[in-house]
N, C-alpha and C. Protein backbone atom coordinates (compact mmCIF):
# COMPACT_ATOMS: atom_id res chain seq x y z
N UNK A 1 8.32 -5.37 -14.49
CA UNK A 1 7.21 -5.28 -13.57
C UNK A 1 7.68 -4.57 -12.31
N UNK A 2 6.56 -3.69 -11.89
CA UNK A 2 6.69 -3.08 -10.51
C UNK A 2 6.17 -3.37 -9.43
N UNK A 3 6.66 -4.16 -8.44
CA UNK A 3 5.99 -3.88 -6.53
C UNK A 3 5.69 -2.81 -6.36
N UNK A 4 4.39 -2.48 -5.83
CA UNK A 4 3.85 -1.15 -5.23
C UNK A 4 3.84 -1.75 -3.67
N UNK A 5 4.08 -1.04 -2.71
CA UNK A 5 3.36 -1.39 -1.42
C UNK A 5 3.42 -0.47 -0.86
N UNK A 6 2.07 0.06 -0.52
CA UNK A 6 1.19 1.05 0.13
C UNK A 6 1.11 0.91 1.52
N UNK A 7 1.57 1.95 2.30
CA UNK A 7 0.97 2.00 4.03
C UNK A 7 -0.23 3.02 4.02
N UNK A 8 -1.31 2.47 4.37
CA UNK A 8 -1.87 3.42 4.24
C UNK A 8 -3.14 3.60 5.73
N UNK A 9 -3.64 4.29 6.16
CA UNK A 9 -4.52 4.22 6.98
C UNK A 9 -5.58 3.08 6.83
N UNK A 10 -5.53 2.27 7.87
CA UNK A 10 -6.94 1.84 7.91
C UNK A 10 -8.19 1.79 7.69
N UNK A 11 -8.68 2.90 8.03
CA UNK A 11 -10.18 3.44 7.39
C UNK A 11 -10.00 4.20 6.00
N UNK A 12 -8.76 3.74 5.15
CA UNK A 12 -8.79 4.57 4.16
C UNK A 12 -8.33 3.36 2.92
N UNK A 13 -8.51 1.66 3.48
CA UNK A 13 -8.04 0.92 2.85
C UNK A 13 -8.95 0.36 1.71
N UNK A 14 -10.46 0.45 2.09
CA UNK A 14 -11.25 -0.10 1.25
C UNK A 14 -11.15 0.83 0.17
N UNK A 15 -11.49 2.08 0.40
CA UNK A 15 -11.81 3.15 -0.88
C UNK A 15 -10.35 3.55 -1.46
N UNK A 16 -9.24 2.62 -0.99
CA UNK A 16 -7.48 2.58 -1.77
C UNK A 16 -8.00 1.65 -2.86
N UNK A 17 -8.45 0.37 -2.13
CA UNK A 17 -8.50 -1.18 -2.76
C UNK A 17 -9.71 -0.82 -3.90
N UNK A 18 -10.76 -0.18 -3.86
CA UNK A 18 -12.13 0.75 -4.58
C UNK A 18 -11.85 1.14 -5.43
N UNK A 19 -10.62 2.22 -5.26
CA UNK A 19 -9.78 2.85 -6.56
C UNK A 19 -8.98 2.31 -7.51
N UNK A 20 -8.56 1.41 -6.74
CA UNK A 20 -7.04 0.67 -7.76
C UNK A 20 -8.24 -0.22 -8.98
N UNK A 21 -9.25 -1.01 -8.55
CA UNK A 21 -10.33 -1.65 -9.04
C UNK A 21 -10.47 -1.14 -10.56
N UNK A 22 -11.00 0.23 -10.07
CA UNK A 22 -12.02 1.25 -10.92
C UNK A 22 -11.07 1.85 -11.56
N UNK A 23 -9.54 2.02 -11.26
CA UNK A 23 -8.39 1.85 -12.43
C UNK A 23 -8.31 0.65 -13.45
N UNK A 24 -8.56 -0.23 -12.82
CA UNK A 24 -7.86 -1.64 -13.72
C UNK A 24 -6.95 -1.94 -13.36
N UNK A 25 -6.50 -1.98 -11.99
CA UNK A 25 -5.38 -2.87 -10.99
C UNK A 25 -5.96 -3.48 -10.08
N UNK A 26 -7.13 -4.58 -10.28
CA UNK A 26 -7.93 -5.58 -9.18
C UNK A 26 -7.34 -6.51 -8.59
N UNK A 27 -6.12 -6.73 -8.61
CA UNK A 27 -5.25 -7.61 -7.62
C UNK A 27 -4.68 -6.96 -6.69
N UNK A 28 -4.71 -7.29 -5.52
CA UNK A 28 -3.81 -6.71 -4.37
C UNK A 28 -3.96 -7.31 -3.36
N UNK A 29 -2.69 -7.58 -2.21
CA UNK A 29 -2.41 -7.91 -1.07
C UNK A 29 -3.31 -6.89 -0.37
N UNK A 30 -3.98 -7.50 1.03
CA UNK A 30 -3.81 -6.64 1.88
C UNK A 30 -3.61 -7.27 3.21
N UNK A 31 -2.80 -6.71 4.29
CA UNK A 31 -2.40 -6.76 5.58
C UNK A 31 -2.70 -6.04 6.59
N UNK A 32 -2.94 -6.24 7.61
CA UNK A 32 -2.79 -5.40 8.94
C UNK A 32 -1.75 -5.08 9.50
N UNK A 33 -1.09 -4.23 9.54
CA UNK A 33 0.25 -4.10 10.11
C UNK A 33 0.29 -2.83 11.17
N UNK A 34 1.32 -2.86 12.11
CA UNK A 34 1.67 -1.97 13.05
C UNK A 34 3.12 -1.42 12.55
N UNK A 35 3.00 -0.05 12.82
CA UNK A 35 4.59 1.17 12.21
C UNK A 35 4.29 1.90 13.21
N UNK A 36 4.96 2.79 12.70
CA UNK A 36 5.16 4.21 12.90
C UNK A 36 6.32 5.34 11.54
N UNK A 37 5.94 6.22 11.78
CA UNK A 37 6.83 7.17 10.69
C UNK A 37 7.82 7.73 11.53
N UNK A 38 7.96 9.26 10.51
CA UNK A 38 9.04 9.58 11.51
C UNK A 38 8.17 10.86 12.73
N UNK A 39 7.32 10.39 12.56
CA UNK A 39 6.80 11.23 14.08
C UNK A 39 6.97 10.32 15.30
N UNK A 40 7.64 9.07 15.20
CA UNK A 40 7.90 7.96 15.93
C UNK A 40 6.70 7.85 16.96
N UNK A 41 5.41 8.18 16.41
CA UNK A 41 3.83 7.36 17.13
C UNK A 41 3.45 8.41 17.26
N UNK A 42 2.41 8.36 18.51
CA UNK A 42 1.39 9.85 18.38
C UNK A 42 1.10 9.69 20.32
N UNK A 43 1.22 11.19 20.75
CA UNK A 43 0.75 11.23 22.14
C UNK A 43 -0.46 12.13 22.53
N UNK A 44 -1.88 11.37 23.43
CA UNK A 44 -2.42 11.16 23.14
C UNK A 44 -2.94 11.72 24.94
N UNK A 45 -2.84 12.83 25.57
CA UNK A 45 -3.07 13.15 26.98
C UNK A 45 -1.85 12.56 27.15
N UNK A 46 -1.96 11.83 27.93
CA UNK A 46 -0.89 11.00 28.99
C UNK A 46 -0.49 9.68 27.86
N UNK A 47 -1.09 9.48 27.15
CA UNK A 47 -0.65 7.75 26.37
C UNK A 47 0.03 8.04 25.20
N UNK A 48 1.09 7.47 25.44
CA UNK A 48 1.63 7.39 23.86
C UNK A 48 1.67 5.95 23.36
N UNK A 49 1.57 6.33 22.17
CA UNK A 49 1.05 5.17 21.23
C UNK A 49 2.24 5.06 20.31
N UNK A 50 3.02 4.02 21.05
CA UNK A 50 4.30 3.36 19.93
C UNK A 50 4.23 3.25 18.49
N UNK A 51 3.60 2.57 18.51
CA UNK A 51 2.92 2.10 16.94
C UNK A 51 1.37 1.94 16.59
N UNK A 52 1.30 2.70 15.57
CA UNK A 52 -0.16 2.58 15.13
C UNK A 52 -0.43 1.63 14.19
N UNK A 53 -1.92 1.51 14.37
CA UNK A 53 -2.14 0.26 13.27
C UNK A 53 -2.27 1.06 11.73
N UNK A 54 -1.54 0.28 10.45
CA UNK A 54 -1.63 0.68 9.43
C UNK A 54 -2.37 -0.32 8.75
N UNK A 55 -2.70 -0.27 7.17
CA UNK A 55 -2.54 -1.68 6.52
C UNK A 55 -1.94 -1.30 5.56
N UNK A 56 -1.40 -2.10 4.92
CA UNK A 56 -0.69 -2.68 3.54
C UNK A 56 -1.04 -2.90 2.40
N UNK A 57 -0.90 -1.92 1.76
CA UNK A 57 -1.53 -3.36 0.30
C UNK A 57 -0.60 -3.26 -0.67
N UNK A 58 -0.30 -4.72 -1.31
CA UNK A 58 0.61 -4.69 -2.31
C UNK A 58 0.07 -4.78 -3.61
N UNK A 59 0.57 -4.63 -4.27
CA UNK A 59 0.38 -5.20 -5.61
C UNK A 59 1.68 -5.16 -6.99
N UNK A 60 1.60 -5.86 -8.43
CA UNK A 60 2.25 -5.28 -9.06
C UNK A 60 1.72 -5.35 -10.49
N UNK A 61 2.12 -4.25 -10.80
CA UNK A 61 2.00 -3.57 -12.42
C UNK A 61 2.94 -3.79 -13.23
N UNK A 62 2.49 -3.28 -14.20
CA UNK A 62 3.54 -3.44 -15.74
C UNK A 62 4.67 -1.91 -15.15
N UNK A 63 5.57 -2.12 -15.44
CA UNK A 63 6.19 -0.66 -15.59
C UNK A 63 6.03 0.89 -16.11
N UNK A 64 5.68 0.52 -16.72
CA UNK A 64 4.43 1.75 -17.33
C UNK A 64 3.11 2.25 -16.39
N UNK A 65 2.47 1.10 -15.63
CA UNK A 65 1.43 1.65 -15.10
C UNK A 65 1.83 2.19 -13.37
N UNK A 66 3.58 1.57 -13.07
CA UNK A 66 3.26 2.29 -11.59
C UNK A 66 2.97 3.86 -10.83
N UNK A 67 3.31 4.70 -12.25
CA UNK A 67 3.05 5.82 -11.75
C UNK A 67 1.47 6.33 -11.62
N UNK A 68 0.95 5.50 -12.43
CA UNK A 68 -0.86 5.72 -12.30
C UNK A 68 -1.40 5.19 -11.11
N UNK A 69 -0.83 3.99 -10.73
CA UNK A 69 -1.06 3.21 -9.71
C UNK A 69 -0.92 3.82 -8.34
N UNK A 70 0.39 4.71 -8.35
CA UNK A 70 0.59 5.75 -7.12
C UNK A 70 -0.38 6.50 -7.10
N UNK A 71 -0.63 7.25 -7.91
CA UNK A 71 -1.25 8.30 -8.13
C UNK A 71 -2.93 8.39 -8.04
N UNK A 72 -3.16 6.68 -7.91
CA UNK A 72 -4.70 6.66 -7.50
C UNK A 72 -4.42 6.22 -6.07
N UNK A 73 -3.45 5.57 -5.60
CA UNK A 73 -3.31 5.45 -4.10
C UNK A 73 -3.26 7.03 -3.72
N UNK A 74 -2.35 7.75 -3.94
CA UNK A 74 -2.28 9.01 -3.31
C UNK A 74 -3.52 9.95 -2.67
N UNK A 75 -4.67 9.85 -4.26
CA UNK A 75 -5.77 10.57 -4.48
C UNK A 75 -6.72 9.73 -3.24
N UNK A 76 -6.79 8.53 -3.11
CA UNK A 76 -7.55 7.72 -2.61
C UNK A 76 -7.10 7.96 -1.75
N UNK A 77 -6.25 8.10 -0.60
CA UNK A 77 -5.66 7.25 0.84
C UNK A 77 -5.43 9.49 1.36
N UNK A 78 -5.56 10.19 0.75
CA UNK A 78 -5.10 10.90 1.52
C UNK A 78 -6.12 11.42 2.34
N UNK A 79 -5.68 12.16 3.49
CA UNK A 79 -6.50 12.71 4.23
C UNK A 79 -6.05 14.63 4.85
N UNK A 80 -4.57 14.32 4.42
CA UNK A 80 -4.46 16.17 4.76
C UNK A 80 -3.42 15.53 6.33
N UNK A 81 -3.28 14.47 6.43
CA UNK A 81 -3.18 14.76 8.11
C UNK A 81 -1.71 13.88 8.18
N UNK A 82 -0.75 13.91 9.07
CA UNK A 82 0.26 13.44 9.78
C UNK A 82 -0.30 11.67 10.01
N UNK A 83 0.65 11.10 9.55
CA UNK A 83 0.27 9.86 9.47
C UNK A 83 -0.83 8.72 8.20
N UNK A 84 -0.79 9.66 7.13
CA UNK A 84 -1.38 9.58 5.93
C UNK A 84 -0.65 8.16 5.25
N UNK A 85 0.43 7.66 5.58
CA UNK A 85 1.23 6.45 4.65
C UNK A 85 2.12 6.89 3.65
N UNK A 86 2.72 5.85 3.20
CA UNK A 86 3.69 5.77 2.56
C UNK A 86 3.78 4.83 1.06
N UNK A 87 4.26 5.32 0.31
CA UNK A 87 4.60 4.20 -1.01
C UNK A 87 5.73 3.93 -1.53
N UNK A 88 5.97 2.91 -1.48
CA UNK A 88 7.06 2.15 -1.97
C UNK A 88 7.21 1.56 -3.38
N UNK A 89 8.28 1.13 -4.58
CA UNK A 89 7.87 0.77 -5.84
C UNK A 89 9.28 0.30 -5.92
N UNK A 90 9.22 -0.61 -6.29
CA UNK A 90 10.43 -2.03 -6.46
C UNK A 90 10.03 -2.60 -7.44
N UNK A 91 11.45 -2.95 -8.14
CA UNK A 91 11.57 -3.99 -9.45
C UNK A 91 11.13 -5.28 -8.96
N UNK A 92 10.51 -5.77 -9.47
CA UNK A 92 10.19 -7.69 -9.44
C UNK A 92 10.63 -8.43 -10.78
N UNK A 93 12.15 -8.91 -10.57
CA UNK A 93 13.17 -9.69 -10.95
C UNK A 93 12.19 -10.91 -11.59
N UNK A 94 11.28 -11.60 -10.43
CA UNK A 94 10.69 -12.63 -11.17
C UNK A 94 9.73 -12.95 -10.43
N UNK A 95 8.67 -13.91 -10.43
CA UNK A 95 7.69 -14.47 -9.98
C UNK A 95 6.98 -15.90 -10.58
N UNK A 96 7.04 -16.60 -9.55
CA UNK A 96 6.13 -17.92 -10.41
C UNK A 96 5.11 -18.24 -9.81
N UNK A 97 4.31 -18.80 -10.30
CA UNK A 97 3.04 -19.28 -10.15
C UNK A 97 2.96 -20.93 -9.19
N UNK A 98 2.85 -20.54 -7.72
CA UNK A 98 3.02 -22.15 -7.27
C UNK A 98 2.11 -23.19 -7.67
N UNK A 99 1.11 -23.15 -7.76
CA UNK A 99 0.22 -24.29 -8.57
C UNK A 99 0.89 -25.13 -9.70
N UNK A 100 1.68 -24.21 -10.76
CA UNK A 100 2.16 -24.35 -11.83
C UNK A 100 3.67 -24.70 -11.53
N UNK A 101 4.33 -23.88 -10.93
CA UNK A 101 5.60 -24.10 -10.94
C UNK A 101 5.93 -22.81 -12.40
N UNK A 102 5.36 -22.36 -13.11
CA UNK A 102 5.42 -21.80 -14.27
C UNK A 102 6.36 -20.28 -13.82
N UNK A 103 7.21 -20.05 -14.51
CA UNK A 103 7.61 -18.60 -14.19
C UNK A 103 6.37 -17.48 -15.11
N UNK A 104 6.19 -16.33 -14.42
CA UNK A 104 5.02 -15.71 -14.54
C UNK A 104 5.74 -14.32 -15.16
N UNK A 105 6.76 -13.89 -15.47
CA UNK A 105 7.45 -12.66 -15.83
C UNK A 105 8.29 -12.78 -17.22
C-alpha cells in the first residue's frame, strides 16, 4: 500500500477530493495547513507573506493504483501557476483499525 499526500491549493481542494471520488479513491484526509515552497512565500506590494495557506489531503491506495491517483491529483489541482502543490507517495508498512484493534494490511 501507498500514502499519497497532496499540497495542494485551497480553492483547488474540492474539485482534487471530486476527482479522486469519480476515480474510485473516496477516502481521504483533508487539512488546512500553512507552507511555503521553494519560492519561500510570495511578495505582495510592500507585504510578504511567509507562509501561505495550503490544504492537504491524504490518502492510500493499493500499489498499483498510486500512479493513477497522482495523476488525477495533478489533472485536478493544477492551475499553470507558481505555488500549484506538491505530491508525496510513501510505503505504509502497516495500519490498524482502532475500533477493532484488527491489523488492516
Amino acid at each position: 500500500m501507498k500514502m499519497i499526500r497532496a499540497i495542494v491549493r485551497p480553492e483547488r481542494a474540492e474539485a482534487v477530493a471530486e476527482a479522486l471520488a469519480n476515480a474510485g479513491f473516496p477516502a481521504l484526509t483533508k487539512m488546512d495547513v500553512f507552507g511555503r515552497g521553494k519560492q519561500k512565500g510570495i511578495r505582495v506590494d510592500e507585504v510578504y507573506y511567509d507562509e501561505l495557506p495550503k490544504t492537504l489531503l491524504m490518502l492510500v491506495v493499493k500499489d498499483e493504483d498510486a500512479e493513477r491517483a497522482a495523476e488525477v491529483i495533478v489533472e485536478s489541482a493544477r492551475t499553470g501557476s507558481i505555488g500549484d502543490g506538491k505530491i508525496f507517495i510513501t510505503e505504509v508498512s502497516s495500519a490498524y483499525t482502532i475500533r477493532t484493534g484488527e491489523a488492516t494490511l
